[in-house]
C-alpha atoms as a PDB file:
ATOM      1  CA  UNK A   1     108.296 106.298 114.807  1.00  0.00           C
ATOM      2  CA  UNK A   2     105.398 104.732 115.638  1.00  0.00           C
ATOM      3  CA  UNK A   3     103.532 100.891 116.264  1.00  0.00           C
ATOM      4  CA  UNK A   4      99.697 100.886 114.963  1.00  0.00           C
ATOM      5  CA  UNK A   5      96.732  98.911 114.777  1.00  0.00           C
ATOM      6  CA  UNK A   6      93.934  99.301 112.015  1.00  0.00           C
ATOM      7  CA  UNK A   7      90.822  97.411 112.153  1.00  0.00           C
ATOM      8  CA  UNK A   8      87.397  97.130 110.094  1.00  0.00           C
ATOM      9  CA  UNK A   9      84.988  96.836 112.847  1.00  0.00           C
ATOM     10  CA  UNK A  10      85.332  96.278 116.628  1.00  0.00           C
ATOM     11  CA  UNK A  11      86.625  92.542 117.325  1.00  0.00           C
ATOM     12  CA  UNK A  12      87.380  92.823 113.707  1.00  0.00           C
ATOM     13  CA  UNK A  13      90.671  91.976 111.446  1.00  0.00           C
ATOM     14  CA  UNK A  14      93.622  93.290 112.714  1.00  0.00           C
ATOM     15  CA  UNK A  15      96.539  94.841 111.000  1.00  0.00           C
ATOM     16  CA  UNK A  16     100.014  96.018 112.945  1.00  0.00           C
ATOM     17  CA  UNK A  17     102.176  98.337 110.854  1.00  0.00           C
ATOM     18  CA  UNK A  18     105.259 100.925 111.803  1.00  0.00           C
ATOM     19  CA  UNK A  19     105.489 104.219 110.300  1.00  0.00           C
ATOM     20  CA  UNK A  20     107.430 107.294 110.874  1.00  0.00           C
ATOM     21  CA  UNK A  21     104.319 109.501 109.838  1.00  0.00           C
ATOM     22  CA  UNK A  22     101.124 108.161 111.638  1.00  0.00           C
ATOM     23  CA  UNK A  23      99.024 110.787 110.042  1.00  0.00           C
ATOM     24  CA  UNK A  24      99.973 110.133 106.599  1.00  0.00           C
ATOM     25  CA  UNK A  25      99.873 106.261 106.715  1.00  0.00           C
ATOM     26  CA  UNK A  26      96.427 105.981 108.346  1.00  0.00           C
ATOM     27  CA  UNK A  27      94.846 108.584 105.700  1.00  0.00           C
ATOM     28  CA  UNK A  28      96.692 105.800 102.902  1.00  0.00           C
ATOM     29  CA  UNK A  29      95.083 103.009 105.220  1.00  0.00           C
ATOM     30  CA  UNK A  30      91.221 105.056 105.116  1.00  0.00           C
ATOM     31  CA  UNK A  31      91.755 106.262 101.003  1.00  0.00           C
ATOM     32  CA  UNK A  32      93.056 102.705 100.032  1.00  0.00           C
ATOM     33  CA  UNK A  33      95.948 104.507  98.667  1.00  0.00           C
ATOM     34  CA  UNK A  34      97.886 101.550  98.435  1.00  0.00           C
ATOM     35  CA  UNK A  35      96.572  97.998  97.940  1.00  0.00           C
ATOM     36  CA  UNK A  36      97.385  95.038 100.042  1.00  0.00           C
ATOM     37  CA  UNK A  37      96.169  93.361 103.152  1.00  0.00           C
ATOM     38  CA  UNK A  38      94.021  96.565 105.086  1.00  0.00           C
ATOM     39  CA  UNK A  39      92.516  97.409 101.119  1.00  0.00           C
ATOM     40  CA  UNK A  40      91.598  93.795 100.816  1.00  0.00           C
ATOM     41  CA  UNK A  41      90.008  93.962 104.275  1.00  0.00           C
ATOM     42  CA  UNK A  42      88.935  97.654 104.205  1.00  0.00           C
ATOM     43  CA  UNK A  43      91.023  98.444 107.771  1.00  0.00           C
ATOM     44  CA  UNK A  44      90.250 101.519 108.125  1.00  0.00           C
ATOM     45  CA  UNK A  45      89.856 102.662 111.547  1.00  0.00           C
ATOM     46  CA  UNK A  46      93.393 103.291 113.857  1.00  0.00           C
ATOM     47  CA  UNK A  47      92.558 101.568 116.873  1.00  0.00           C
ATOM     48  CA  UNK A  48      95.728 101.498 118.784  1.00  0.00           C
ATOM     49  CA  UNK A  49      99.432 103.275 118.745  1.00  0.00           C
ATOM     50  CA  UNK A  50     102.460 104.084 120.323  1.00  0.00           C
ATOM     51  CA  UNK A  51     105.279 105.822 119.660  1.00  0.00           C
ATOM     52  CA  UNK A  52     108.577 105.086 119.934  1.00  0.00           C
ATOM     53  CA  UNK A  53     112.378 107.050 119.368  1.00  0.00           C
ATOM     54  CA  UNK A  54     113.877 105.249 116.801  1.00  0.00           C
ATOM     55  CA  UNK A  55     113.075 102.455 113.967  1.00  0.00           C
ATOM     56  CA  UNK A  56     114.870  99.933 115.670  1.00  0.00           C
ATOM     57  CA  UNK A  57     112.461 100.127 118.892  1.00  0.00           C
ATOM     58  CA  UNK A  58     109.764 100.412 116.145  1.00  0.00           C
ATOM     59  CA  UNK A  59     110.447  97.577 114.082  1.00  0.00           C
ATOM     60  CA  UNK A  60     111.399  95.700 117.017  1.00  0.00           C
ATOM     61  CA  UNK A  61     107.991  96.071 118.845  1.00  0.00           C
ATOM     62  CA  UNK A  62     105.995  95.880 115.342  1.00  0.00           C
ATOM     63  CA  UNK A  63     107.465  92.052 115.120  1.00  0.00           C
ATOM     64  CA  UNK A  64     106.639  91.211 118.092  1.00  0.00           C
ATOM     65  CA  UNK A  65     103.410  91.916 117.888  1.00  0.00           C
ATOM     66  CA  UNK A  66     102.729  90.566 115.545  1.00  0.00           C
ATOM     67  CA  UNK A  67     103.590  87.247 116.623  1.00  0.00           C
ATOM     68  CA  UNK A  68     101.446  88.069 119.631  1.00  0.00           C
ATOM     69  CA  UNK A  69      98.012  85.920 119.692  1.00  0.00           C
ATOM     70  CA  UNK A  70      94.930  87.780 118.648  1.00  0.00           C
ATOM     71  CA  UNK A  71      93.857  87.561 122.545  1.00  0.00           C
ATOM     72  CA  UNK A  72      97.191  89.561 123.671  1.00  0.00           C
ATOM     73  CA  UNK A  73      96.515  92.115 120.740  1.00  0.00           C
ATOM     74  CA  UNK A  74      92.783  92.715 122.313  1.00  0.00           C
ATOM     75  CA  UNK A  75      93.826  93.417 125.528  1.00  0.00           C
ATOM     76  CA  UNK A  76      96.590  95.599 124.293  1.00  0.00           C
ATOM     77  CA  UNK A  77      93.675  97.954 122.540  1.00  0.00           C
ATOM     78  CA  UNK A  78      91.328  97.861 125.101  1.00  0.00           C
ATOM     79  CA  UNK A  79      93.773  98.914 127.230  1.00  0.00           C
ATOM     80  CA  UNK A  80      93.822 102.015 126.178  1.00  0.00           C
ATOM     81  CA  UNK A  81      90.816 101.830 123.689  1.00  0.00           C
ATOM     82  CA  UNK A  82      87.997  99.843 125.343  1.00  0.00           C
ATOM     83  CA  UNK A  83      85.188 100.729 122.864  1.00  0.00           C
ATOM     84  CA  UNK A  84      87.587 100.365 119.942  1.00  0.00           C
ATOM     85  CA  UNK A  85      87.169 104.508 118.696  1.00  0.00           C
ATOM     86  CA  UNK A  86      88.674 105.128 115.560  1.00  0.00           C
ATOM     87  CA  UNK A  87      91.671 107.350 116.861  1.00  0.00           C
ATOM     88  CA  UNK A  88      92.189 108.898 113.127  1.00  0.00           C
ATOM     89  CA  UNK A  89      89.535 112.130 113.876  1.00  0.00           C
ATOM     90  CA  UNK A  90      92.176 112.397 117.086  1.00  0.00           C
ATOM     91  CA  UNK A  91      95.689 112.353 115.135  1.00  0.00           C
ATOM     92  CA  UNK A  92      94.603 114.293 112.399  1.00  0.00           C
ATOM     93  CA  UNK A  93      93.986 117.455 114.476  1.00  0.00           C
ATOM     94  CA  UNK A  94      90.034 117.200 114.596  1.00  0.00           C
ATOM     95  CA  UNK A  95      90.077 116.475 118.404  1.00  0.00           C
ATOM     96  CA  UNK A  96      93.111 118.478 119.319  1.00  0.00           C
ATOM     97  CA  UNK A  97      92.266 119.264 122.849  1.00  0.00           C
ATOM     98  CA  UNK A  98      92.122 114.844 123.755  1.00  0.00           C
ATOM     99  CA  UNK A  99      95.893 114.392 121.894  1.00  0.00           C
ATOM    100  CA  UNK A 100      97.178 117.252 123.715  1.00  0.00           C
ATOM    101  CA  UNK A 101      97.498 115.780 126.810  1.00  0.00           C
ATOM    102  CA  UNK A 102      97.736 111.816 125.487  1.00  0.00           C
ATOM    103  CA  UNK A 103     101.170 110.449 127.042  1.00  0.00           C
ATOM    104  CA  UNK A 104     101.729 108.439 123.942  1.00  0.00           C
ATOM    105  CA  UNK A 105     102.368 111.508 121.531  1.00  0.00           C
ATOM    106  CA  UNK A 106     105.847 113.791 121.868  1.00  0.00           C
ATOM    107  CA  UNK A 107     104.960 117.217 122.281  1.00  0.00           C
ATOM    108  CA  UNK A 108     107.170 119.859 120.458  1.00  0.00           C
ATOM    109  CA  UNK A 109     107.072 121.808 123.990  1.00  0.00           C
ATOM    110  CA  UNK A 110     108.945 119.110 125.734  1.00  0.00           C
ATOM    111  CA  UNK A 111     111.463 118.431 123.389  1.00  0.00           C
ATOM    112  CA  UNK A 112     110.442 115.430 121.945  1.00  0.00           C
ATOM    113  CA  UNK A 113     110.609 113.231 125.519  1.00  0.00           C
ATOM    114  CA  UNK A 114     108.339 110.770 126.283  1.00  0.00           C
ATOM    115  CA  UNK A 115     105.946 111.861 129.266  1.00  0.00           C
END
């Protein structure tokens, strides 16, 4: 499962969602696929993410968040995203060698544990 952040621009709107399939649901995010708050807004570009091992943790985390203030959400991105990339070209396999060894991504070598 996983926590994510879509944006529009850098210091733009922010969206948290949870999914259990990152790639999928930030390709739905980037097509518009489905129509709601990140169509309206056209978030489009994953900024942030973690995973986590179950949908409790998930859901948990995701609610949280999201009653975080926007300066807590900021710092949580640039954190680990300080120019605020779009991570999608990373996730869906296009940069494969800078996921490989990202800490926030199970491997299938390790057996799905956290590093």
């Amino acid at each position: 499962m996983f926590v994510y952040m879509m944006t529009n621009k850098p210091d733009g709107t922010l969206y948290t969602g949870v999914t259990n399939d990152l790639v999928r649901r930030s390709f739905e995010h980037r097509e518009h696929a489905v129509k709601g708050f990140t169509d309206r807004y056209n978030l489009e570009k994953l900024v942030w993410f973690e995973q986590h091992d179950g949908p409790g943790e998930a859901i948990r985390r995701e609610k949280a968040i999201k009653r975080w203030n926007r300066a807590w959400k900021v710092e949580l991105i640039e954190k680990e995203n300080p120019e605020w990339r779009d991570l999608w070209p990373e996730i869906a396999g296009t940069v494969v060698e800078k996921t490989a060894g990202d800490p926030r991504i199970k491997s299938e070598d390790d057996g799905g544990a956290k590093r």
